[in-house]
Protein backbone atom coordinates (compact mmCIF):
# COMPACT_ATOMS: atom_id res chain seq x y z
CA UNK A 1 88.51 83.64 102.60
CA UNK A 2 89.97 85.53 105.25
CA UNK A 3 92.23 88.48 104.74
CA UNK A 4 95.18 87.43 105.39
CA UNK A 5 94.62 84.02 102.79
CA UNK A 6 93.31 86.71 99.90
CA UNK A 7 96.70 88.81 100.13
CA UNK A 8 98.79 85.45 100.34
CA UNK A 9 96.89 84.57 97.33
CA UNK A 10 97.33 87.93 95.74
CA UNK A 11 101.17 87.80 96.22
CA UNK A 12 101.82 84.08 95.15
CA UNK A 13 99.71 85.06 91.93
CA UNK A 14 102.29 87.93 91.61
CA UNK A 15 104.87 85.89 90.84
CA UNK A 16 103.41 83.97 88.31
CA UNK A 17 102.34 86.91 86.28
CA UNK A 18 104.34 89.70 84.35
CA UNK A 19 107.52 90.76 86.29
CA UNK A 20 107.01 93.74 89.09
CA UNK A 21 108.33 96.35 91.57
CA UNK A 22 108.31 95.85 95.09
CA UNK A 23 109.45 98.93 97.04
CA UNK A 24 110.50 98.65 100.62
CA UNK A 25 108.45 101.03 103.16
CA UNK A 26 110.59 101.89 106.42
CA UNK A 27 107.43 102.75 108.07
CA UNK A 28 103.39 102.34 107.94
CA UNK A 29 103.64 106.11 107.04
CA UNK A 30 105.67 105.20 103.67
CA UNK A 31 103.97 102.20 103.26
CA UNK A 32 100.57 103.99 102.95
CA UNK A 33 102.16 106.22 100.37
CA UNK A 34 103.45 103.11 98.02
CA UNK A 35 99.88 101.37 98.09
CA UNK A 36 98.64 105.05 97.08
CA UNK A 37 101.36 105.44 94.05
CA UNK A 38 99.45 101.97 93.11
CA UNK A 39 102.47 99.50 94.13
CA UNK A 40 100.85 95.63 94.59
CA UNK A 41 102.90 94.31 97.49
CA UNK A 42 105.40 95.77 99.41
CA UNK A 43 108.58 94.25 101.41
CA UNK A 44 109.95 95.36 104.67
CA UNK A 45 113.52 96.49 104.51
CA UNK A 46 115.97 95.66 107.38
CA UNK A 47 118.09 98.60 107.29
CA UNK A 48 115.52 100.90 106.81
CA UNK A 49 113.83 100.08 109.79
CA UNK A 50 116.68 99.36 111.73
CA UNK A 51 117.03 103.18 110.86
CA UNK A 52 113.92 104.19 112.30
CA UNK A 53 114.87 102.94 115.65
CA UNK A 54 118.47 104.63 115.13
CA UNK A 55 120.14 101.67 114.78
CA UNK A 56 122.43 100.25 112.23
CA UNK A 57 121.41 96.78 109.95
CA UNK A 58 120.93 94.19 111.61
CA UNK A 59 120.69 95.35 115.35
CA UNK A 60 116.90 94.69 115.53
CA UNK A 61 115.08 91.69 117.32
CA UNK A 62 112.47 89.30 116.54
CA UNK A 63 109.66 90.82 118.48
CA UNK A 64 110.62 94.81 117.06
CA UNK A 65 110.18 93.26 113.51
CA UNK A 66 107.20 91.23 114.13
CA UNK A 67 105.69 94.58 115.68
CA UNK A 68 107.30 96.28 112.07
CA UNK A 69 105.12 93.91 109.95
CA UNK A 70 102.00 94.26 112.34
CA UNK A 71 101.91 97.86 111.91
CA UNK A 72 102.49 98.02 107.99
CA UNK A 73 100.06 95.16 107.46
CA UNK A 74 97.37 96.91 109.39
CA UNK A 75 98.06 100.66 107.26
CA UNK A 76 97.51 99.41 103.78
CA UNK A 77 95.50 96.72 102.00
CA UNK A 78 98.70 94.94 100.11
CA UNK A 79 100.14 91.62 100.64
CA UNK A 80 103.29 92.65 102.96
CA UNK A 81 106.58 89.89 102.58
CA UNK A 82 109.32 90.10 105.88
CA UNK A 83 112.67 90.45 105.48
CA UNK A 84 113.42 88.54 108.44
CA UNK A 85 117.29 88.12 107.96
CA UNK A 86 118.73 85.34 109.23
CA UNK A 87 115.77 84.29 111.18
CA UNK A 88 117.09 86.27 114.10
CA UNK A 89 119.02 82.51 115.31
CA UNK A 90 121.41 80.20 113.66
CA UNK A 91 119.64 77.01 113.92
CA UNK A 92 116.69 75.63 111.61
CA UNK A 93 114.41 76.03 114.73
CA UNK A 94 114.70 80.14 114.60
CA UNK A 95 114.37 80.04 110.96
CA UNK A 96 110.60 78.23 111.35
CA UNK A 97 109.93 80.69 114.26
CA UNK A 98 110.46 83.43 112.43
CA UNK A 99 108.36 82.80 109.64
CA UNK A 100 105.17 81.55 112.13
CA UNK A 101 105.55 84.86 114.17
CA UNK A 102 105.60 87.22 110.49
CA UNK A 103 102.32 85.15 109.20
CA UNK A 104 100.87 85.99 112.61
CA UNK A 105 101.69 89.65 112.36
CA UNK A 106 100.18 89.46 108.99
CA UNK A 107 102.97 88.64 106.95
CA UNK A 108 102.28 86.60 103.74
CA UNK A 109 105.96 86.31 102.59
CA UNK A 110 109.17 86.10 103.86
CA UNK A 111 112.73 85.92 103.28
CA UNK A 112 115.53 83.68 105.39
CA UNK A 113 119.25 84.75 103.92
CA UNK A 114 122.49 82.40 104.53
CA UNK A 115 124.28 85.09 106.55
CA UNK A 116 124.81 85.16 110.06
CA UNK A 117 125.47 88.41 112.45
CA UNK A 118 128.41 86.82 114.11
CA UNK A 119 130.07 87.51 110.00
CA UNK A 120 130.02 83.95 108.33
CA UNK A 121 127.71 82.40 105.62
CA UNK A 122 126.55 79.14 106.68
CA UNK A 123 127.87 75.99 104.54
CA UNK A 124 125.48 74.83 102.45
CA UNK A 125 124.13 71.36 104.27
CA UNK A 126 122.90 74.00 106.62
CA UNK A 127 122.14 76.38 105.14
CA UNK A 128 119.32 74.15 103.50
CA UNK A 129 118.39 72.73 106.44
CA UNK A 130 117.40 75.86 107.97
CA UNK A 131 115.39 76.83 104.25
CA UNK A 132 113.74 73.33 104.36
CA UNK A 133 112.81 74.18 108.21
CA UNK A 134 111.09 77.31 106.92
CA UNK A 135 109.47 75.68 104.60
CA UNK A 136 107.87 73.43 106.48
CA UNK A 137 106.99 76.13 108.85
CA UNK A 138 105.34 78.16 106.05
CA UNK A 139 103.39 74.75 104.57
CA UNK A 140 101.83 74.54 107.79
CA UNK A 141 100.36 77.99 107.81
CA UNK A 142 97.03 77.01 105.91
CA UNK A 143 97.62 79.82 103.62
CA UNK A 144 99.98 80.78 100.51
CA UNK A 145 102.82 81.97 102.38
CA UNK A 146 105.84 82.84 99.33
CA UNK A 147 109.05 81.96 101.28
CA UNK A 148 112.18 83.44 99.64
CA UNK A 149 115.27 82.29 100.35
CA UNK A 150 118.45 84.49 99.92
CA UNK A 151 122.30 83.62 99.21
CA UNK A 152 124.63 86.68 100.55
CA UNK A 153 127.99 85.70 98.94
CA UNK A 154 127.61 88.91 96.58
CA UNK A 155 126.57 91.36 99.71
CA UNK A 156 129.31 89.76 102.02
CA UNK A 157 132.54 90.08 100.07
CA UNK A 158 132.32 86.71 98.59
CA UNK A 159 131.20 86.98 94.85
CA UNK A 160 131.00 83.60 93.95
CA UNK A 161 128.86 83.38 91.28
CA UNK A 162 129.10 79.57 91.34
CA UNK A 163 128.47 78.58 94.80
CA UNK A 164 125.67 81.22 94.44
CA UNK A 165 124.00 79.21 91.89
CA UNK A 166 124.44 75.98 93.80
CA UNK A 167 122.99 77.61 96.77
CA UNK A 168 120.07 78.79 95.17
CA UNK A 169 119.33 75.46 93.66
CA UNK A 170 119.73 73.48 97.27
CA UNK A 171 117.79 76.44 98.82
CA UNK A 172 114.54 75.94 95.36
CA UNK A 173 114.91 71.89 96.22
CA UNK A 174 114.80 72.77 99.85
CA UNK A 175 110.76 74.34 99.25
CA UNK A 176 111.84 77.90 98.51
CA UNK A 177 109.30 79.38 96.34
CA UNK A 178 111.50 82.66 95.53
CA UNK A 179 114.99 82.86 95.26
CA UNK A 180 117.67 86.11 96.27
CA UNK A 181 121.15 87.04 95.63
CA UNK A 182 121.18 90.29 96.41
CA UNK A 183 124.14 92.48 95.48
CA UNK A 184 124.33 90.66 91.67
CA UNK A 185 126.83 93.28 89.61
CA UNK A 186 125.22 93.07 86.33
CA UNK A 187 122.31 91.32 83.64
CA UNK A 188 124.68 88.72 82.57
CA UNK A 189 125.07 87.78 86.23
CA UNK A 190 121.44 87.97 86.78
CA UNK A 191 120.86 86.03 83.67
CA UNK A 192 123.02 83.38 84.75
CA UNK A 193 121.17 82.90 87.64
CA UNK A 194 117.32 82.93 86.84
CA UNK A 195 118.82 80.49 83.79
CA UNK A 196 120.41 78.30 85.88
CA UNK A 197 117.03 77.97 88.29
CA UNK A 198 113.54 77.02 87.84
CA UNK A 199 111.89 79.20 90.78
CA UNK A 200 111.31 83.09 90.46
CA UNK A 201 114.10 85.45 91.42
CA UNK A 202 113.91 88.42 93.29
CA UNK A 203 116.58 90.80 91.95
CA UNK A 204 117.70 94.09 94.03
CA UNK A 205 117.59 97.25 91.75
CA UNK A 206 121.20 98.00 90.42
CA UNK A 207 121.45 101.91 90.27
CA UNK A 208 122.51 102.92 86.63
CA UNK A 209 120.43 99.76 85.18
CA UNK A 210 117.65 100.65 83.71
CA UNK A 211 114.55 98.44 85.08
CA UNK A 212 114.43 96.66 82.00
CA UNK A 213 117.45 95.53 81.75
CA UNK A 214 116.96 93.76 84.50
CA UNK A 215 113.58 92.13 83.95
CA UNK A 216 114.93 91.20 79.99
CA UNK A 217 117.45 89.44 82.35
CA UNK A 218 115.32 87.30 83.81
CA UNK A 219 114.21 89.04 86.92
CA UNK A 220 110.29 88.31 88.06
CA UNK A 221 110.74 90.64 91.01
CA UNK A 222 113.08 93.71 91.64
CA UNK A 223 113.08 94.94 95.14
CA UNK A 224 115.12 98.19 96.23
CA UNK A 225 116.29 97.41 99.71
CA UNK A 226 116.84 99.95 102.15
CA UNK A 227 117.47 102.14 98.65
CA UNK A 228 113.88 104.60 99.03
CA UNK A 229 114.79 104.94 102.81
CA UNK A 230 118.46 106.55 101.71
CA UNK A 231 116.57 108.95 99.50
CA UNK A 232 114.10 110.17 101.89
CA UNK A 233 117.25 110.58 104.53
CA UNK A 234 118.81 112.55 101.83
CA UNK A 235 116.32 114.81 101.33
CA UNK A 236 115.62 115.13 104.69
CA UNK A 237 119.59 116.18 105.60
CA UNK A 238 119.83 118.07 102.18
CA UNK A 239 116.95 120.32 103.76
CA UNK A 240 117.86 120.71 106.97
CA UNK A 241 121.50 121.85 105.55
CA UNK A 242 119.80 124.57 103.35
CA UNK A 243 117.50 125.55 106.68
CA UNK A 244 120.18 125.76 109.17
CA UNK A 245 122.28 128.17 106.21
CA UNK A 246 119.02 130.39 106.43
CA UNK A 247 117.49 128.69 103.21
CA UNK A 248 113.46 127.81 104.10
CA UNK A 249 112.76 127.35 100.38
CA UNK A 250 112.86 123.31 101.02
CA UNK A 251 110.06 123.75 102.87
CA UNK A 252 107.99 124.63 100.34
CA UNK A 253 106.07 121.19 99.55
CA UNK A 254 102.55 120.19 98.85
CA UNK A 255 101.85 116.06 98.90
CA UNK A 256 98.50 114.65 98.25
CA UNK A 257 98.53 113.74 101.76
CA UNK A 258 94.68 113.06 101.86
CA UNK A 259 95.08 110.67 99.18
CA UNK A 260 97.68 108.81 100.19
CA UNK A 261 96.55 108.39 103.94
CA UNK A 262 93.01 109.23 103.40
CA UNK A 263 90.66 111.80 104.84
């Protein structure tokens, strides 16, 4: 078993155990620290590496994300899932490309959402044809590739709990093997959802609901987004306020360093 087939095995197995975390690493730097803390998998987060390059969401390419997953894959011995938006093209065709260029970076999950960058969700006909096109793409892989698929009403100003449901469904009958609505409000929302489907969901952390709350709803995975990026940018700007005041105390830190990135 090569590498690559162990962590896809590793992740799919993931979902069908007890529910988990799966933080999102901006960098191979952070992702070295989250294998360290003992995280399983981790998930690349658009706008936190759209940050990196000093760009706002969804600015990056195809070829700066596939060089993204390369470099986290290669700094840490976890399976590694791609956000990979809309499939970086609005037709089914980009949706299977994207997924075949992540599993070749090292990817062994990925995520297609409903949204595209020009500011409309795509009707649902399409929609599924671009999730069934993914699909296909990841079958063909010859190794457990978990493809989530993700419905953006509740992110995009549309909070249609209904059509999210039905879009989830189309997307699970479609081959998804996860299934994402980021931006859900509350448990009863997410436990309308993971009732109303018969695939895992991925659930984004709600700030102000505690963790279990949100796996008693139903949730098999929580993710956090571009959420641990903020907090390190925080920190960071928080610090360099206090420096340039005549404050150095904030730079007063010890971190394990050699254990999270090794001698």
């Amino acid at each position: 078993m090569t590498s690559q087939e162990r962590k896809g095995v590793a992740f799919r197995a993931l979902h069908a155990g007890e529910a988990f975390v799966i933080p999102n690493p901006w960098d191979a730097g952070s992702g070295r620290v989250l294998a360290g803390l003992g995280f399983k998998a981790l998930a690349t987060t658009s706008s936190g590496f759209a940050f990196t390059l000093g760009r706002r969401d969804g600015t990056t390419t195809l070829d700066e994300v596939v060089r993204h997953i390369r470099a986290l894959d290669l700094a840490t011995d976890v399976p590694v899932s791609a956000d990979l938006e809309n499939g970086y093209g609005p037709d089914p065709e980009s949706a299977a490309r994207a997924i075949t260029r992540a599993a070749g970076a090292g990817a062994v999950g990925g995520s297609i959402e409903d949204f595209d960058p020009d500011g409309h969700l795509y009707d649902v006909p399409h929609a599924t044809e671009r999730i069934a096109a993914a699909a296909a793409a990841a079958g063909d892989l010859g190794f457990p590739f978990t493809l989530t698929a993700r419905a953006e009403n509740h992110i995009r100003g549309h909070p249609d709990l209904h059509d999210t449901i039905a879009r989830l469904q189309a997307f699970a009958d479609a081959g998804a093997d996860v299934l994402y609505a980021p931006g859900l409000r509350n448990p009863q929302e997410i436990r309308a959802v993971c009732e109303a489907v018969t695939k895992p969901v991925n659930v984004l952390a709600l700030p102000g609901v505690p963790l279990a709350q949100i796996i008693d709803a139903g949730a098999q995975r929580v993710s956090l987004g571009g959420g641990l990026t903020w907090v390190a940018v925080r920190a960071m700007a928080d610090a360099a306020t206090a420096i340039a005041a005549g404050d150095l105390a904030p730079l007063s830190v010890d971190l394990p360093l050699g254990e999270w990135l090794g001698d």
